[in-house]
C-alpha atoms as a PDB file:
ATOM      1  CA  UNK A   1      25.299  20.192  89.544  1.00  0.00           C
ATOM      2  CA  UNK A   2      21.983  21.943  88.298  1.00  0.00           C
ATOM      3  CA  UNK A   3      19.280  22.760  90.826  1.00  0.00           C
ATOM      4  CA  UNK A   4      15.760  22.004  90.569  1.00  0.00           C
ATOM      5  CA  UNK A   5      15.105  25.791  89.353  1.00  0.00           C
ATOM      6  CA  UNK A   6      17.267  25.577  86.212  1.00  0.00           C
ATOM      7  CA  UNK A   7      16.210  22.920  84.698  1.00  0.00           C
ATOM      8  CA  UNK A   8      15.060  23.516  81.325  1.00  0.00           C
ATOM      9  CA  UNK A   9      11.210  23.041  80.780  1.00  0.00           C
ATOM     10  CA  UNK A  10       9.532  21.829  77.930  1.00  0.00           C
ATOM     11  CA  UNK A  11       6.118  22.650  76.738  1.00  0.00           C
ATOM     12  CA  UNK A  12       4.349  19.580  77.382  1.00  0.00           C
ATOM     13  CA  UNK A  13       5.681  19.762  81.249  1.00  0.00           C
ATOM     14  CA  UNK A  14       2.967  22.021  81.669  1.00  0.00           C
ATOM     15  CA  UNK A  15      -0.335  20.535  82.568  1.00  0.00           C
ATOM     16  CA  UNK A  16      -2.712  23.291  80.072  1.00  0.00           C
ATOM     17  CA  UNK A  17      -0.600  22.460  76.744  1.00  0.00           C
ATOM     18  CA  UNK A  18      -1.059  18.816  77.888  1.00  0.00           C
ATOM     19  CA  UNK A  19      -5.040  19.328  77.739  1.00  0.00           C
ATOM     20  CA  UNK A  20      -4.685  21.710  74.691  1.00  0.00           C
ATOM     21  CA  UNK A  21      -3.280  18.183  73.081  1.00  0.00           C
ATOM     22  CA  UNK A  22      -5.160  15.803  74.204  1.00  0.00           C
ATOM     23  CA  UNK A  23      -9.084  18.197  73.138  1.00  0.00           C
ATOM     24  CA  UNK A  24      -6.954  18.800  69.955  1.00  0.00           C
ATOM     25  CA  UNK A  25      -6.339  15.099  69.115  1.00  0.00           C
ATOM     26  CA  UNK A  26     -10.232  14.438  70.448  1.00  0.00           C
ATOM     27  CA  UNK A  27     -10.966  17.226  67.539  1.00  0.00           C
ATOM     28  CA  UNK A  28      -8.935  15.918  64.554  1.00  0.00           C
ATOM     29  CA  UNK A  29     -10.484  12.174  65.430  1.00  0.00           C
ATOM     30  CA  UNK A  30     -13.921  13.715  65.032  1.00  0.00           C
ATOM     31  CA  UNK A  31     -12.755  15.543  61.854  1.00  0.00           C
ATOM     32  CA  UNK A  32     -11.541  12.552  60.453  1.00  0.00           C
ATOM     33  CA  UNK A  33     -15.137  10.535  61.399  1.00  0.00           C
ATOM     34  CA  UNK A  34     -17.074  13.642  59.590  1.00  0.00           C
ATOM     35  CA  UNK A  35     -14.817  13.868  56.707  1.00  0.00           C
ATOM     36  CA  UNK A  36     -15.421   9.837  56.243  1.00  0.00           C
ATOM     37  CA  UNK A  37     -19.016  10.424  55.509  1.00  0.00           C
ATOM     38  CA  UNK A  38     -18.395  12.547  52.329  1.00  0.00           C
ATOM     39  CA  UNK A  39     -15.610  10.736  50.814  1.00  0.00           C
ATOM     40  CA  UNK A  40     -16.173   8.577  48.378  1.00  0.00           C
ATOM     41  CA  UNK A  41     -14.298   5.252  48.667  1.00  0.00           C
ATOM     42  CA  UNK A  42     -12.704   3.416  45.442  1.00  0.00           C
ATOM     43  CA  UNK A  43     -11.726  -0.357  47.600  1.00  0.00           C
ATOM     44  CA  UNK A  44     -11.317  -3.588  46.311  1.00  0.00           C
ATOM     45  CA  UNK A  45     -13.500  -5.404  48.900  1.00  0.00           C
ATOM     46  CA  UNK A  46     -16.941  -4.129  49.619  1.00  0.00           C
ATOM     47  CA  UNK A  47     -16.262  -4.235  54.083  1.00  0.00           C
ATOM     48  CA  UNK A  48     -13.393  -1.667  53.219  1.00  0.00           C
ATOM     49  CA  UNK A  49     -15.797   0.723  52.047  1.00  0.00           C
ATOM     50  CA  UNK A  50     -17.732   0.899  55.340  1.00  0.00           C
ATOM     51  CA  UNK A  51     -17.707   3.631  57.433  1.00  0.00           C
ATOM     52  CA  UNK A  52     -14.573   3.940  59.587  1.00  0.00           C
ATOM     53  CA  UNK A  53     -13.680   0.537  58.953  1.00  0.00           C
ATOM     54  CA  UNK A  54      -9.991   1.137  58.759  1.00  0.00           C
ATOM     55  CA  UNK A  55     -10.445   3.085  62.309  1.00  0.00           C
ATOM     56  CA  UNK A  56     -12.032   0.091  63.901  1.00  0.00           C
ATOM     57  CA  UNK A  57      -9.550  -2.574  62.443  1.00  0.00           C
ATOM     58  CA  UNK A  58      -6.940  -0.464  63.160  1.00  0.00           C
ATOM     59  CA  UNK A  59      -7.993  -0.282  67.003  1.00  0.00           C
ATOM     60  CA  UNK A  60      -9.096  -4.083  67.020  1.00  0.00           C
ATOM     61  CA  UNK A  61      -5.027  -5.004  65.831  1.00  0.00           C
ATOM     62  CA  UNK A  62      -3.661  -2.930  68.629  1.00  0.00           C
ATOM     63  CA  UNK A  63      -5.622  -3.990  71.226  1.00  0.00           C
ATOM     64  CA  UNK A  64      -5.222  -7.917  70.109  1.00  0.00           C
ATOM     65  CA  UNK A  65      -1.489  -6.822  69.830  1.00  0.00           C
ATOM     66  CA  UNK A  66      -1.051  -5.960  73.356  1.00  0.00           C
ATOM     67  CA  UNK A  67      -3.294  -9.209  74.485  1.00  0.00           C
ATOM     68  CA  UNK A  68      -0.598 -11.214  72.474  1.00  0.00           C
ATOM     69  CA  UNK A  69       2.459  -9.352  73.413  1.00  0.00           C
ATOM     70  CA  UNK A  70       1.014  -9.782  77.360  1.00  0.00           C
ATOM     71  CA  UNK A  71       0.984 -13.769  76.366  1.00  0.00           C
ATOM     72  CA  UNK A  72       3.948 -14.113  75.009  1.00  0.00           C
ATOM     73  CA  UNK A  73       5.700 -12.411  77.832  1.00  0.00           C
ATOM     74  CA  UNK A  74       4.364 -14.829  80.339  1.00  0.00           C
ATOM     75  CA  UNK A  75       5.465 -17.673  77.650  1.00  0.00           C
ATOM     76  CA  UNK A  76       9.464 -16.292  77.386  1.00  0.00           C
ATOM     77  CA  UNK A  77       9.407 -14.735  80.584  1.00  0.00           C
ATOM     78  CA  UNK A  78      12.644 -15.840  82.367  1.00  0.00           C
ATOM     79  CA  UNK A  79      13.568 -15.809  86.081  1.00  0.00           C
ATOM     80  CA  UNK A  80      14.910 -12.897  87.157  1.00  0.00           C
ATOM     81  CA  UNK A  81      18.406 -14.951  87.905  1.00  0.00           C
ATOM     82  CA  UNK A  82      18.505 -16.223  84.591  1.00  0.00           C
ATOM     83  CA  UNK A  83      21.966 -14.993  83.647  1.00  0.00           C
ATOM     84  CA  UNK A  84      23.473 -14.605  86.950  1.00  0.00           C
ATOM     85  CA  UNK A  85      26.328 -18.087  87.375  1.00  0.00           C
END
């Protein structure tokens, strides 16, 4: 049996790399808003040239994802003795 001292640690069970992460996803996100400004856009519909439209739809489809996924769940929800005989 392994004590609590051996136990091998990983380097997001520390709380600073965990912060390092999250400022260094914050930073890439604001790249990518920056770098969206001086790229020029070659789309087939003129609302997929807009700025950070893909970033908005793409958080709009998640969020109405979960909202469904939450729905559906309460529509095949079973009892919790569903299988039992």
């Amino acid at each position: 049996m392994q004590t609590h001292s051996r136990e091998k640690r990983y380097w997001l069970d520390e709380p600073g790399n965990v912060t390092k992460l999250y400022h260094a996803l914050w930073v890439v996100g604001i790249l990518l808003l920056v770098g969206d400004f001086f790229l020029h856009k070659h789309e087939d519909f003129v609302f997929a040239g807009w700025y950070s439209f893909y970033g908005v739809f793409g958080f709009i489809a998640c969020v109405a994802l979960v909202v469904s996924a939450k729905g559906l769940r309460k529509l095949l929800m079973r009892d919790e003795q569903y299988y039992d005989y």
